[in-house]
N, C-alpha and C. Protein backbone atom coordinates (compact mmCIF):
# COMPACT_ATOMS: atom_id res chain seq x y z
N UNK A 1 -1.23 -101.49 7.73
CA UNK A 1 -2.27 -101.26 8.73
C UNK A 1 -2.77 -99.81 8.67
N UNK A 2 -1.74 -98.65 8.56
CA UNK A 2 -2.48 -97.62 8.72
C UNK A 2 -3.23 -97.34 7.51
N UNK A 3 -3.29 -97.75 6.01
CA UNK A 3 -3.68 -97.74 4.81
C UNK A 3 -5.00 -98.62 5.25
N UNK A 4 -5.50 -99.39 5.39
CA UNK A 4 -7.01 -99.49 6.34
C UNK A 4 -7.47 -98.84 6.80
N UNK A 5 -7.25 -98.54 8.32
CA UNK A 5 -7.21 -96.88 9.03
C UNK A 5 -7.51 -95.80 8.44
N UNK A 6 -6.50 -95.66 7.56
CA UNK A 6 -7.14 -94.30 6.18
C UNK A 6 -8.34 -94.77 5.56
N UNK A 7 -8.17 -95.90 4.94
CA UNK A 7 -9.57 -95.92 4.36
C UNK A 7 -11.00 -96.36 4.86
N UNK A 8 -11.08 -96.84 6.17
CA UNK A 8 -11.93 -97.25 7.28
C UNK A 8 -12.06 -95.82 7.67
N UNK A 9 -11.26 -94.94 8.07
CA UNK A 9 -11.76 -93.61 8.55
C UNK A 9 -12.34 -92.75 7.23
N UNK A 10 -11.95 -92.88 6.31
CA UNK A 10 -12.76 -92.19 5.45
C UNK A 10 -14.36 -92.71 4.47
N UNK A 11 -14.26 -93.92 4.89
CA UNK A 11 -15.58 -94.12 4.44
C UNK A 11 -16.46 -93.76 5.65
N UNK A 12 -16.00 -94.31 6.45
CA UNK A 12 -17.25 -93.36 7.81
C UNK A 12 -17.64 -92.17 7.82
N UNK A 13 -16.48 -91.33 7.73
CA UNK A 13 -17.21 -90.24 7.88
C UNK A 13 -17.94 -89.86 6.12
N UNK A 14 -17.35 -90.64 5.43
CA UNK A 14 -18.30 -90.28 4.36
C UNK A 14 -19.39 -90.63 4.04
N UNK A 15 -20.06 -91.80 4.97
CA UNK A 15 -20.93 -92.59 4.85
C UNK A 15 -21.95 -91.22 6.05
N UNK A 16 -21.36 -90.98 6.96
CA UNK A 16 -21.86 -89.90 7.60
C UNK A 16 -21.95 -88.16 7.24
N UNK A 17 -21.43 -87.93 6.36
CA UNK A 17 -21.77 -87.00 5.27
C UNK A 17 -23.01 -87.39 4.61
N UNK A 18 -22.80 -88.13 3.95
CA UNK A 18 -23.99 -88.91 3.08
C UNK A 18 -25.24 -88.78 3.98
N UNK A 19 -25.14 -89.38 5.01
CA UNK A 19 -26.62 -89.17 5.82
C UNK A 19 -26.93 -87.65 6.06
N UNK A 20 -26.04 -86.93 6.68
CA UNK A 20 -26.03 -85.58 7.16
C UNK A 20 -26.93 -84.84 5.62
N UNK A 21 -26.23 -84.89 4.81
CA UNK A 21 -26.53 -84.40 3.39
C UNK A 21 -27.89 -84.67 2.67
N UNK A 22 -28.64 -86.07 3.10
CA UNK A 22 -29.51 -86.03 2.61
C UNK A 22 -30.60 -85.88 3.90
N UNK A 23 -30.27 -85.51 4.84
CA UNK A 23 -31.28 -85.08 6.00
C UNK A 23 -31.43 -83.59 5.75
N UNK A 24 -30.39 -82.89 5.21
CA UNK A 24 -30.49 -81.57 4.61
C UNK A 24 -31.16 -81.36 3.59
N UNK A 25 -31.04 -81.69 2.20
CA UNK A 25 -31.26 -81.58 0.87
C UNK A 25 -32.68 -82.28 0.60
N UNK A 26 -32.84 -83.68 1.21
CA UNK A 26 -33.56 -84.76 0.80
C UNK A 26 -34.88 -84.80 2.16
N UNK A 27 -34.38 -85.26 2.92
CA UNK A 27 -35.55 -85.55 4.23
C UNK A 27 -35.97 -84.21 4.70
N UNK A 28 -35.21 -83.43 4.87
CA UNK A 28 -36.07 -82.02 5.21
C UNK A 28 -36.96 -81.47 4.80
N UNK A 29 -36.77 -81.32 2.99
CA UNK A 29 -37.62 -80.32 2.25
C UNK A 29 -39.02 -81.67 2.04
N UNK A 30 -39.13 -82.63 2.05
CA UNK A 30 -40.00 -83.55 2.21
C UNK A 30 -40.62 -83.58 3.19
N UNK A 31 -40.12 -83.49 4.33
CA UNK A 31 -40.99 -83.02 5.28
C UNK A 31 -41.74 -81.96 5.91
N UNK A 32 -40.78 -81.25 5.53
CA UNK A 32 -41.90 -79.59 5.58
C UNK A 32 -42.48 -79.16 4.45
N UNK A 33 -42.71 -80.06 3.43
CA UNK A 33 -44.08 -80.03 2.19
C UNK A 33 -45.01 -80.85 2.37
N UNK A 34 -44.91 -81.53 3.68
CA UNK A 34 -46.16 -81.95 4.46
C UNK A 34 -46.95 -81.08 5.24
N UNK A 35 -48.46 -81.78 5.33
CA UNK A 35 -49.12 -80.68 6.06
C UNK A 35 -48.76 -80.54 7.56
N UNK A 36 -48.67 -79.72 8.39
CA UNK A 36 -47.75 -79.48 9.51
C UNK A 36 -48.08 -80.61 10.81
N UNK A 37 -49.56 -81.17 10.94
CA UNK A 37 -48.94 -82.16 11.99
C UNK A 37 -47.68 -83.09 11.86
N UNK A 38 -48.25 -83.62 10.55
CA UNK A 38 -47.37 -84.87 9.61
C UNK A 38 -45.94 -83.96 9.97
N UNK A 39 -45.75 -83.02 9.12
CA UNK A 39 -44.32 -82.23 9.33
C UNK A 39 -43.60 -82.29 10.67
N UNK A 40 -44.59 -81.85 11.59
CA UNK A 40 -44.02 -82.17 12.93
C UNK A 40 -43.89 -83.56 13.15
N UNK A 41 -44.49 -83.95 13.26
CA UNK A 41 -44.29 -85.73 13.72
C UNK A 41 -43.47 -85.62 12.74
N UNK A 42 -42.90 -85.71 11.88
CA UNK A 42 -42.01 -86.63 11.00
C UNK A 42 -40.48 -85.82 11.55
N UNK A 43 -40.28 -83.88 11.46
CA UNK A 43 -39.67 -83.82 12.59
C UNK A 43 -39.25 -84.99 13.63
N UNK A 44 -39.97 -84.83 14.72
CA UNK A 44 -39.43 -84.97 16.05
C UNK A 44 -39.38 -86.84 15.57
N UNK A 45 -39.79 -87.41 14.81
CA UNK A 45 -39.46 -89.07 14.88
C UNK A 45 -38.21 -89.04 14.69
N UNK A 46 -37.72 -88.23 12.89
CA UNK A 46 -36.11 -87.83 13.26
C UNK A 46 -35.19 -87.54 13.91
N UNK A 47 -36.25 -86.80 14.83
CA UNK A 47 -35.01 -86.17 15.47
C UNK A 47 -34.84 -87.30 16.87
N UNK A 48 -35.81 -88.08 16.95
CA UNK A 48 -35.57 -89.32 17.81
C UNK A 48 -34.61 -90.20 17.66
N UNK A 49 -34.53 -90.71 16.08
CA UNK A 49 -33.95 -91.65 15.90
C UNK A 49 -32.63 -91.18 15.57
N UNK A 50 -32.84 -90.15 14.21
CA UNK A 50 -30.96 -89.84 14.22
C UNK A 50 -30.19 -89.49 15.64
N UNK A 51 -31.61 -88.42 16.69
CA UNK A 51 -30.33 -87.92 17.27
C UNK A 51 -30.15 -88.96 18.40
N UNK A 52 -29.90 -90.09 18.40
CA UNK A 52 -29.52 -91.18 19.09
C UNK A 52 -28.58 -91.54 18.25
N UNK A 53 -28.30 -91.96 17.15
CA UNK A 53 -27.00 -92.51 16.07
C UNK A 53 -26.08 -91.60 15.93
N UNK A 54 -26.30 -90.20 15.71
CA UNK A 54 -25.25 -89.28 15.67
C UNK A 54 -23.98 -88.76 16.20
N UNK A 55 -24.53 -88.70 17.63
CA UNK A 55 -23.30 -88.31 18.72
C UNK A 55 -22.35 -89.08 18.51
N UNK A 56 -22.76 -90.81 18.27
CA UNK A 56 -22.09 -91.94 18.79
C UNK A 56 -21.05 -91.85 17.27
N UNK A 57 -21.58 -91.44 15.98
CA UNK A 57 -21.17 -91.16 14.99
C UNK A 57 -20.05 -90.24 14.50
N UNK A 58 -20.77 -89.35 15.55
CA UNK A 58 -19.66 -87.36 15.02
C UNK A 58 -18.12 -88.04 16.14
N UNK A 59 -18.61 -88.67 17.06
CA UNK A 59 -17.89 -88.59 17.97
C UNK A 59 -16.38 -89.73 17.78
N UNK A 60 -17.39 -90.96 17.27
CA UNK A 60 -16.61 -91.95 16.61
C UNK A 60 -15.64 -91.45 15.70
N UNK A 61 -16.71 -90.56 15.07
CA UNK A 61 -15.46 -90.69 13.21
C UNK A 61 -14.17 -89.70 13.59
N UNK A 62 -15.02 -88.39 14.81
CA UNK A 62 -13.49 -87.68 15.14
C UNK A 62 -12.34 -88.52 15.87
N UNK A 63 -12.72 -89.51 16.29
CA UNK A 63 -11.50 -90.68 17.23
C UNK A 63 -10.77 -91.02 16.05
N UNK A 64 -11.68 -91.92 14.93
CA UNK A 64 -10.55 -92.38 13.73
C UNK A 64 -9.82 -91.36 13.65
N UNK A 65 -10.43 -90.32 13.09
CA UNK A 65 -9.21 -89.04 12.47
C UNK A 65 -8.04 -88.99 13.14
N UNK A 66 -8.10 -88.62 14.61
CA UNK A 66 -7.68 -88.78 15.28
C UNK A 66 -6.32 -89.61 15.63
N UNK A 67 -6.71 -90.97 15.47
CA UNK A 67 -5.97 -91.95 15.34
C UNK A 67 -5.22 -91.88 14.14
N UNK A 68 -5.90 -91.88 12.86
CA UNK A 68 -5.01 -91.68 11.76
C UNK A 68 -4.06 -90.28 11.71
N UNK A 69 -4.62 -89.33 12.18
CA UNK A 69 -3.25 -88.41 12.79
C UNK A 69 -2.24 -88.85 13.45
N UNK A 70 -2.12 -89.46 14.31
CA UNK A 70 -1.36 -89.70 15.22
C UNK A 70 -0.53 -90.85 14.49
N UNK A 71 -1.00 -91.78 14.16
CA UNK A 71 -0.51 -93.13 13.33
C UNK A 71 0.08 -92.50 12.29
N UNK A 72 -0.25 -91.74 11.70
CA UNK A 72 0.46 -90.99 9.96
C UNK A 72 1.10 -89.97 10.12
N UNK A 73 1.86 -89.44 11.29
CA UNK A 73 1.93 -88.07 11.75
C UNK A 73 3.83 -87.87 10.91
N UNK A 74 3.85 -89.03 10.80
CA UNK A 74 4.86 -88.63 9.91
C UNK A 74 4.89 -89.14 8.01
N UNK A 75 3.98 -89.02 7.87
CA UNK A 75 3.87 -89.56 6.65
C UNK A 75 2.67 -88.09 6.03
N UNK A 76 2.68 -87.91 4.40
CA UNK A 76 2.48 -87.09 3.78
C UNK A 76 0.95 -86.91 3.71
N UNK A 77 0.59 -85.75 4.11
CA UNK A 77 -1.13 -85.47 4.40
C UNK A 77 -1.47 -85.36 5.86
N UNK A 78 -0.33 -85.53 6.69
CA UNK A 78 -1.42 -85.35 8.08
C UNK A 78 -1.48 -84.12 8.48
N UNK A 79 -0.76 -82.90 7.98
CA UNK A 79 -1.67 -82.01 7.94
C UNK A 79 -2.72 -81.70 7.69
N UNK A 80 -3.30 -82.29 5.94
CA UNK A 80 -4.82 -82.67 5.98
C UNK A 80 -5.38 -82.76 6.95
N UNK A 81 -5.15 -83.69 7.72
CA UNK A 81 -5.53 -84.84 8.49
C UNK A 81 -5.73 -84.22 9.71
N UNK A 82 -5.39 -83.39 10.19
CA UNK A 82 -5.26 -82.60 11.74
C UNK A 82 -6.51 -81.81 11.47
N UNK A 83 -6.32 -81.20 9.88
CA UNK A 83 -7.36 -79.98 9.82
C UNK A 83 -8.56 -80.62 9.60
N UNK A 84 -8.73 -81.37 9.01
CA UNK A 84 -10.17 -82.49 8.90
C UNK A 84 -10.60 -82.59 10.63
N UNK A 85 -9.33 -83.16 11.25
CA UNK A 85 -10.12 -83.35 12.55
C UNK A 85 -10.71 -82.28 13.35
N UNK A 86 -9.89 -80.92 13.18
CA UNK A 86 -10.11 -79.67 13.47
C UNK A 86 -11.78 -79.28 13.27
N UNK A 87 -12.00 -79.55 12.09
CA UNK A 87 -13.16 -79.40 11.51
C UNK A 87 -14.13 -79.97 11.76
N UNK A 88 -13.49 -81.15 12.41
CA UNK A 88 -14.97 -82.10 13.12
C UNK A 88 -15.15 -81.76 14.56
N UNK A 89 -14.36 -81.68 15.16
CA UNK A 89 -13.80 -80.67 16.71
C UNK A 89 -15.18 -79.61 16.36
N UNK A 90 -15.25 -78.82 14.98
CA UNK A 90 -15.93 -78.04 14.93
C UNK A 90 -17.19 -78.48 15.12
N UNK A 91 -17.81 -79.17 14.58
CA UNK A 91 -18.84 -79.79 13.79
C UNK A 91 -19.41 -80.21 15.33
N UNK A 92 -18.51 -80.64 16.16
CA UNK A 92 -19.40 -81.98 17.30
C UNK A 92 -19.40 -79.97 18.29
N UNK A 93 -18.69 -79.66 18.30
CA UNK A 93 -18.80 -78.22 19.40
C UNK A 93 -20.33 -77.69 18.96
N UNK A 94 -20.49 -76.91 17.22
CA UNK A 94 -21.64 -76.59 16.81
C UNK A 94 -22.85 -77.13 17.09
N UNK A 95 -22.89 -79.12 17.11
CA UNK A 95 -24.13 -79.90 17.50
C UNK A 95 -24.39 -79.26 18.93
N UNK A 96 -23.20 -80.01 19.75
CA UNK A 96 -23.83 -79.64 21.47
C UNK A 96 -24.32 -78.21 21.66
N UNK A 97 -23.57 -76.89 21.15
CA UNK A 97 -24.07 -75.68 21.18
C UNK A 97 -25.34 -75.29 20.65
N UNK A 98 -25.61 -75.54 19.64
CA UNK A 98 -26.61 -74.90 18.60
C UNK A 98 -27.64 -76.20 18.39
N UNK A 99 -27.33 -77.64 17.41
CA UNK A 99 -28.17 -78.46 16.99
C UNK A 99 -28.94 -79.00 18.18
N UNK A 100 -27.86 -79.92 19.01
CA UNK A 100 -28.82 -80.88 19.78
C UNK A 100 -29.59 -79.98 21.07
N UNK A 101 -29.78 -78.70 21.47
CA UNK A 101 -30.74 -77.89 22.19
C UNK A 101 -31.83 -77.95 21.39
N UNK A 102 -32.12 -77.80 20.52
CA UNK A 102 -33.63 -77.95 19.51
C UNK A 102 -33.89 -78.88 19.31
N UNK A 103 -33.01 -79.65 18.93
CA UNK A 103 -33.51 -80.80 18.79
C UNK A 103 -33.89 -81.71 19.63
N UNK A 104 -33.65 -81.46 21.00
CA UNK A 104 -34.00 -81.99 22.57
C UNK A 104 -35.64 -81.97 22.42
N UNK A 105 -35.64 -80.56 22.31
CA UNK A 105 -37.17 -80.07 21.97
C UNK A 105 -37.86 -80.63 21.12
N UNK A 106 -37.26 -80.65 20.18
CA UNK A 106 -38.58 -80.91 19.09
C UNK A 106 -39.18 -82.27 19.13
N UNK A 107 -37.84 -83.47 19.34
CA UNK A 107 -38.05 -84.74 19.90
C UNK A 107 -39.29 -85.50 20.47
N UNK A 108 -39.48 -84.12 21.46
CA UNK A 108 -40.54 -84.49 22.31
C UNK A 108 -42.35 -83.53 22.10
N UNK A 109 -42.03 -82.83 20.81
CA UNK A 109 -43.23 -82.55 20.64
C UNK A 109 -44.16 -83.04 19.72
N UNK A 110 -45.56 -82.84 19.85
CA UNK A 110 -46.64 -83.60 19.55
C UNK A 110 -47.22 -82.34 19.03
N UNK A 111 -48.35 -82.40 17.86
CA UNK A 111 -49.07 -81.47 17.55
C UNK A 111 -50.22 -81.12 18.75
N UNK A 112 -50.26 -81.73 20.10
CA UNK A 112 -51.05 -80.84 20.95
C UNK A 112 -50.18 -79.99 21.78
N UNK A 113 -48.65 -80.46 21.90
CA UNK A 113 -47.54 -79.56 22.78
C UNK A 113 -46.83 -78.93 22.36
N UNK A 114 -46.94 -78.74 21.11
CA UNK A 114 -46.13 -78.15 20.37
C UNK A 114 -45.91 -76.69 20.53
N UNK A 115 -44.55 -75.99 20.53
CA UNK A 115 -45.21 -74.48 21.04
C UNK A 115 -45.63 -73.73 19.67
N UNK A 116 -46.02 -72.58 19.23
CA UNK A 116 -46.32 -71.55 18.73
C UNK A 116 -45.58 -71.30 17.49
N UNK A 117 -43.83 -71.48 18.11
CA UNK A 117 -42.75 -70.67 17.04
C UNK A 117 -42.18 -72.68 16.58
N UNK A 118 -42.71 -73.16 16.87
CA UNK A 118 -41.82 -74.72 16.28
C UNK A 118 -41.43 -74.96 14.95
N UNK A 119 -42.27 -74.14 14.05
CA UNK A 119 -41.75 -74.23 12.19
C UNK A 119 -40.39 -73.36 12.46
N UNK A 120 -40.49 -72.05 13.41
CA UNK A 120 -38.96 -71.23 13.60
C UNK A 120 -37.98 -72.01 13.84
N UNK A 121 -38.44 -72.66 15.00
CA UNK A 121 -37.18 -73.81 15.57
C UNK A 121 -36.46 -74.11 15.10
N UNK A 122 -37.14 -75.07 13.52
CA UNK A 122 -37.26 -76.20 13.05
C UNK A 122 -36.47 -75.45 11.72
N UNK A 123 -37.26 -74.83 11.63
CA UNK A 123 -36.42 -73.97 10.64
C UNK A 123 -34.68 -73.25 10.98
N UNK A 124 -34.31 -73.23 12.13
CA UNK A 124 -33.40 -72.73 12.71
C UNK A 124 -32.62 -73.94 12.63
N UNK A 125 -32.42 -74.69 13.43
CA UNK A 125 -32.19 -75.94 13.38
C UNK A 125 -31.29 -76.43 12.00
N UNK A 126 -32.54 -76.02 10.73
CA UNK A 126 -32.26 -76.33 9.53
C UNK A 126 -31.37 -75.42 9.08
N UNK A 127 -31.21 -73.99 9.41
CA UNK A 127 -29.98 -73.07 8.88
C UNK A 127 -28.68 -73.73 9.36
N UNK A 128 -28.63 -74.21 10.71
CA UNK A 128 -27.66 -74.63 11.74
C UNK A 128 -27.03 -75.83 10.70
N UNK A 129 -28.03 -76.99 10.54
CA UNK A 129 -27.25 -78.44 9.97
C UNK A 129 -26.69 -77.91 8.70
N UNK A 130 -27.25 -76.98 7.90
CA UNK A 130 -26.62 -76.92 6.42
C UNK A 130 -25.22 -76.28 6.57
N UNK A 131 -24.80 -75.56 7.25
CA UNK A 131 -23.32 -74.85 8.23
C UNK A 131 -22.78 -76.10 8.42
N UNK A 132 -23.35 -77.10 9.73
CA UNK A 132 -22.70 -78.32 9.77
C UNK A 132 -22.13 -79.05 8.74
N UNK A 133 -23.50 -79.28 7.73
CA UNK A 133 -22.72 -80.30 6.76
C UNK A 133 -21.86 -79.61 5.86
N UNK A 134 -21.59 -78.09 5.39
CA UNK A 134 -20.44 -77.60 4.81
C UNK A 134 -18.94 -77.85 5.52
N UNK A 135 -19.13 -78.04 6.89
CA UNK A 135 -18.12 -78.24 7.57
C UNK A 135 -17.59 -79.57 7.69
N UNK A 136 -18.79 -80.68 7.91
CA UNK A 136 -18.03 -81.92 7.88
C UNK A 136 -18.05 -82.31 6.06
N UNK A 137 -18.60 -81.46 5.13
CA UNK A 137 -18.19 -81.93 3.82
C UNK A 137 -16.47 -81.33 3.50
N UNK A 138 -16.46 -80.47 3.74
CA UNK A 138 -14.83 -80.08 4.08
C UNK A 138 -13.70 -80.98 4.47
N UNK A 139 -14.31 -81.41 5.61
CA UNK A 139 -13.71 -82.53 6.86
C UNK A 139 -13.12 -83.54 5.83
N UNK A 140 -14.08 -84.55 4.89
CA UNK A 140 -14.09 -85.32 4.20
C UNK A 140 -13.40 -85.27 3.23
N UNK A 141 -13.63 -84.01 2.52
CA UNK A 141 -12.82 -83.71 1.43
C UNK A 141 -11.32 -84.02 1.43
N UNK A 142 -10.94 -82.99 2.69
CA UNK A 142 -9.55 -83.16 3.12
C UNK A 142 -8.85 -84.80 3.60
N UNK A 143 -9.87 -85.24 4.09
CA UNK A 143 -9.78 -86.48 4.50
C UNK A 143 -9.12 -87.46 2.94
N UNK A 144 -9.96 -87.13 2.06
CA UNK A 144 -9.97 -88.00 0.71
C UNK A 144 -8.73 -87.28 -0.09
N UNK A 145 -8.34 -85.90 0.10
CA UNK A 145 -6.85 -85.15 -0.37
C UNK A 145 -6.22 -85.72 0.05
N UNK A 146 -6.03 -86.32 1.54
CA UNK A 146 -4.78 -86.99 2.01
C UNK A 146 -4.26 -88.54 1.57
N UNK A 147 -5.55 -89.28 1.35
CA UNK A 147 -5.46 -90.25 0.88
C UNK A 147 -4.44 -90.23 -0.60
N UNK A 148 -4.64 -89.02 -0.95
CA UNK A 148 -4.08 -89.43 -2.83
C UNK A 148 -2.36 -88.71 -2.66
């Protein structure tokens, strides 16, 4: 049972890396090589839809860890396993602090409400997730060390 657990918790959050990673690398730089209404709207649709899947996501995958700590706490790697969760501890603290405040914002703007500094935001935002996803790519890593 806990050999499920391990591997049910690590495809999630790797499946959630994977998204994180290409909202960085892939959906971002695509969208701000649009011309800026488009850019904005395509912004804030994102930031509609992921940031509704996410919380439920960052928040979920730190419970597995979690659980597989506790369940493996005597078996080889849950130190990994603590620090992975540690790291997502990080990751969900950084969103509520830093990500999801802008992204509240941007959500709801339109190229007539938009304020002034919104490419800054947006751009801020974007320094913020690439920090994130070094952190939950870490998370994962360790996650997949423990497994072997």
């Amino acid at each position: 049972m806990l050999t499920a657990l391990e591997v049910f918790t690590t495809v999630v959050v790797g499946l959630m890396v994977g998204v994180e990673f290409s909202v960085a690398f892939v959906m971002n730089p695509v969208l701000n090589a649009l011309p800026e209404d488009s850019s904005q709207l395509g912004h804030a649709h994102g930031g509609r839809m992921l940031g509704a899947a996410m919380p439920v996501w960052y928040v979920g995958s730190l419970a597995l860890v979690v659980v597989w700590a506790v369940a493996g706490r005597h078996h080889h790697g849950t130190g990994l396993v603590v620090t992975a969760a540690a790291l997502l501890v990080l990751s969900v603290i950084m969103s509520v602090l830093l990500l999801v405040p802008i992204n509240n914002r941007n959500r709801t703007w339109t190229p007539e409400n938009r304020p002034a500094d919104w490419k800054e935001q947006t751009n801020r935002w974007g320094r913020y997730h690439h920090v994130r996803v070094a952190v939950i790519i870490a998370a994962f890593t360790l996650l997949v060390a423990a497994l072997a």
